[in-house]
Protein backbone atom coordinates (compact mmCIF):
# COMPACT_ATOMS: atom_id res chain seq x y z
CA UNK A 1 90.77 130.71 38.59
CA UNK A 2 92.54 127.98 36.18
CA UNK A 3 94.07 124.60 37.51
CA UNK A 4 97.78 126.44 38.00
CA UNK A 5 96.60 129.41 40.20
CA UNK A 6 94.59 127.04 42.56
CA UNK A 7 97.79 124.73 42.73
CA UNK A 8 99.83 127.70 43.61
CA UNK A 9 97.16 129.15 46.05
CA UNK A 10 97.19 125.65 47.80
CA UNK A 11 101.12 125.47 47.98
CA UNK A 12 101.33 128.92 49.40
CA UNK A 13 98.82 128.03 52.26
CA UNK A 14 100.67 124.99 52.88
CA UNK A 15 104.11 126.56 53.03
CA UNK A 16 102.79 129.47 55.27
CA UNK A 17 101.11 126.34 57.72
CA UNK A 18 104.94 124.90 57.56
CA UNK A 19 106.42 127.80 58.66
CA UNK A 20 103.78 128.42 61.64
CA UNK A 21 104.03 125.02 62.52
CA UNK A 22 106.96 123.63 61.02
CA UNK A 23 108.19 119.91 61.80
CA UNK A 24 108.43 118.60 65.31
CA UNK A 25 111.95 119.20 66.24
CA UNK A 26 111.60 116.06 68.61
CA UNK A 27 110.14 113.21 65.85
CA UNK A 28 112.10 112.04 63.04
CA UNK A 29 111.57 112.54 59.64
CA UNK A 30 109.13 109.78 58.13
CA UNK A 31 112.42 108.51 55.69
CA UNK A 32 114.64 107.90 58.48
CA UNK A 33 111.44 105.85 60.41
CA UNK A 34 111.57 103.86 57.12
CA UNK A 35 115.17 103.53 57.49
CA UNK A 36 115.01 102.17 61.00
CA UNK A 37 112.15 99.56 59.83
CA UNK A 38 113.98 98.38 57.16
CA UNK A 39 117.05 98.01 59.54
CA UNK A 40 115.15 96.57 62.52
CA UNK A 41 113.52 94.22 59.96
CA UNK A 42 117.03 92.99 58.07
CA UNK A 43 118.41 92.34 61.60
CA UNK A 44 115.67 90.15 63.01
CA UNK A 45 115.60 88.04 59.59
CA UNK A 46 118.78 88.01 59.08
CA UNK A 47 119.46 86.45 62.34
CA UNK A 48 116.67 83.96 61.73
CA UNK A 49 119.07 82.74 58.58
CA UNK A 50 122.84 82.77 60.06
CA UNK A 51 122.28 78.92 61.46
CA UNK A 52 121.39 77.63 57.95
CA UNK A 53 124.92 75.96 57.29
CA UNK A 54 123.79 75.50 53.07
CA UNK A 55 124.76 78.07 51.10
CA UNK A 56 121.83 77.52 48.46
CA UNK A 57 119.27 77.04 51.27
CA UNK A 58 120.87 80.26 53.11
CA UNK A 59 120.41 82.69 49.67
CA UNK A 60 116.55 81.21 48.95
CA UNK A 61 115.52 81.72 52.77
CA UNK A 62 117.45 85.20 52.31
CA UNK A 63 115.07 86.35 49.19
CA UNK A 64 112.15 85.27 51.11
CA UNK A 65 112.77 86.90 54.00
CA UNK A 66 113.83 90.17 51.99
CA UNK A 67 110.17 90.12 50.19
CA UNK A 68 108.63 89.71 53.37
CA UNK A 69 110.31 93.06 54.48
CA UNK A 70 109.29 94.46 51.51
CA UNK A 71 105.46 93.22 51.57
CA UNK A 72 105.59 94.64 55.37
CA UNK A 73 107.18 97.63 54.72
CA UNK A 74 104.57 98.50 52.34
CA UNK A 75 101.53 97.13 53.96
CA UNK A 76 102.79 99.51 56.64
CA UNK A 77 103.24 102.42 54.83
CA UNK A 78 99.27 101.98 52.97
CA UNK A 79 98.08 101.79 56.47
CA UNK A 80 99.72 105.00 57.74
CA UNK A 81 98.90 107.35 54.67
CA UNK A 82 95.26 106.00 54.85
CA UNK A 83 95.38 107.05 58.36
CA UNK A 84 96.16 110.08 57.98
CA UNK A 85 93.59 110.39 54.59
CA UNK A 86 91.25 109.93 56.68
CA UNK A 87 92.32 111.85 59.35
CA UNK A 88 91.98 114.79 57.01
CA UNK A 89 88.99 114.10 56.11
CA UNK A 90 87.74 114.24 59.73
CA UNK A 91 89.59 117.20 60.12
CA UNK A 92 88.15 119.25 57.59
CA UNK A 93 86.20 117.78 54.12
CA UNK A 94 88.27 120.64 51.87
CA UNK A 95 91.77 119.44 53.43
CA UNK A 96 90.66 115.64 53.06
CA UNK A 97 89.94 116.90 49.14
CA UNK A 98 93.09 118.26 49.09
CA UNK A 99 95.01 115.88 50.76
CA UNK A 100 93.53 113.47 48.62
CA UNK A 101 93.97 115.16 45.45
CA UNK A 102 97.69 115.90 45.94
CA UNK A 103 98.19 112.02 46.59
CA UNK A 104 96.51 110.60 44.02
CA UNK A 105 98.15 113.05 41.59
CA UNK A 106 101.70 112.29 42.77
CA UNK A 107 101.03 108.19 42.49
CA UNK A 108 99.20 108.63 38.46
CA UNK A 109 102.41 110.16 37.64
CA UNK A 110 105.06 107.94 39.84
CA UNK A 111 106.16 110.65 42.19
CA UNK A 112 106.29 111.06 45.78
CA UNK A 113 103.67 113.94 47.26
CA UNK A 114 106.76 115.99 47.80
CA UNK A 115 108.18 115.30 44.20
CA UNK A 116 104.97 116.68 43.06
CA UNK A 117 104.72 119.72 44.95
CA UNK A 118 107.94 120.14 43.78
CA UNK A 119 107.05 119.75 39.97
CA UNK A 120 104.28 122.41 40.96
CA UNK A 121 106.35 124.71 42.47
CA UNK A 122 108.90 124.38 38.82
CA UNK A 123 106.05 124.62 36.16
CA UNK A 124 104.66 127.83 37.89
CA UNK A 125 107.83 129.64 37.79
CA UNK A 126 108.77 128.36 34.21
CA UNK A 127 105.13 129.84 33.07
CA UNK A 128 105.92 132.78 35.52
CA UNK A 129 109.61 132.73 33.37
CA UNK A 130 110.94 133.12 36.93
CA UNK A 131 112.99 129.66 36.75
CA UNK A 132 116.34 130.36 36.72
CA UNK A 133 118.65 129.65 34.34
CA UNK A 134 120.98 126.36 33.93
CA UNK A 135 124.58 126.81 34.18
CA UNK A 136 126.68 125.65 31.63
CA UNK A 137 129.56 122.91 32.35
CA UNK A 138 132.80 124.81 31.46
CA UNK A 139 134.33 123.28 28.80
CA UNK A 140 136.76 125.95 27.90
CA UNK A 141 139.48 123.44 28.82
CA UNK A 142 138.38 120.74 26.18
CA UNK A 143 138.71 123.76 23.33
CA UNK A 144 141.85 125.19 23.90
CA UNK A 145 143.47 122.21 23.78
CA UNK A 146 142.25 121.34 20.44
C-alpha cells in the first residue's frame, strides 16, 4: 500500500466515524469558541485602558494588551490540542499515531489539520483524474466589444 492509498484509507474511516457520530449539535464549533475568547478577552482589556486620558499612553497599553491576548490565545490553544494528543494516545496507540501524524503534517506545511485533509482529499482525485474541472470566467463581453 503506497503513502496515497493509506491517506485515503484513513480519510474514509474518519469520514464514516463523522457521519456515525457527527458533531455535537449542542457545543459550538472550536472557531466560534476562539471567537468568543478573543471577544471576552478584547472586552476585559479594553476596559482596563478606557481611563487612560493620553492618547500615546492609551495606543502603547493597547498593543500590549493585544499581545497578551494573542500569547493567551495561543498558550490556550497548545494546551487543548496536546490534550487531546494525548488523549488519543490513551485511547488507542494507532489513533494517537494518526492523530499525531495528521498534525504534525498540517503545521510542516502551514495548514490547519482540516486544510490538510482537504489537500488530501484534492491530490487523490487529481491522481484519480476525478477533480473536476475549473470554470472559465466569461469574457465573451470583453471580445465583442473589441
Amino acid at each position: 500500500m503506497n503513502i496515497m492509498e493509506g491517506h485515503i484509507i484513513s480519510f474514509a474511516a474518519g469520514f464514516t466515524i463523522d457521519l456515525i457520530l457527527g458533531d455535537p449539535h449542542n457545543m459550538p464549533h472550536p472557531i466560534r469558541l476562539i471567537g468568543n475568547a478573543i471577544s471576552y478577552g478584547e472586552k476585559k482589556l479594553l476596559d482596563k485602558i478606557n481611563d487612560i486620558k493620553d492618547e500615546e499612553k492609551r495606543k502603547k497599553q493597547q498593543i500590549k494588551n493585544g499581545r497578551i491576548l494573542v500569547v493567551c490565545l495561543l498558550l490556550a490553544i497548545a494546551v487543548v490540542t496536546s490534550s487531546l494528543l494525548v488523549l488519543s494516545y490513551l485511547i488507542n496507540i494507532y489513533a494517537g499515531i494518526v492523530v499525531n501524524a495528521i498534525e504534525a503534517w498540517a503545521a510542516d506545511e502551514f495548514r490547519s489539520t482540516n486544510g490538510q485533509l482537504q489537500w488530501i482529499i484534492t491530490e487523490a482525485l487529481r491522481k484519480a483524474k476525478r477533480l473536476p474541472k475549473k470554470k472559465r470566467p466569461n469574457t465573451n463581453d470583453e471580445n465583442n466589444n473589441e
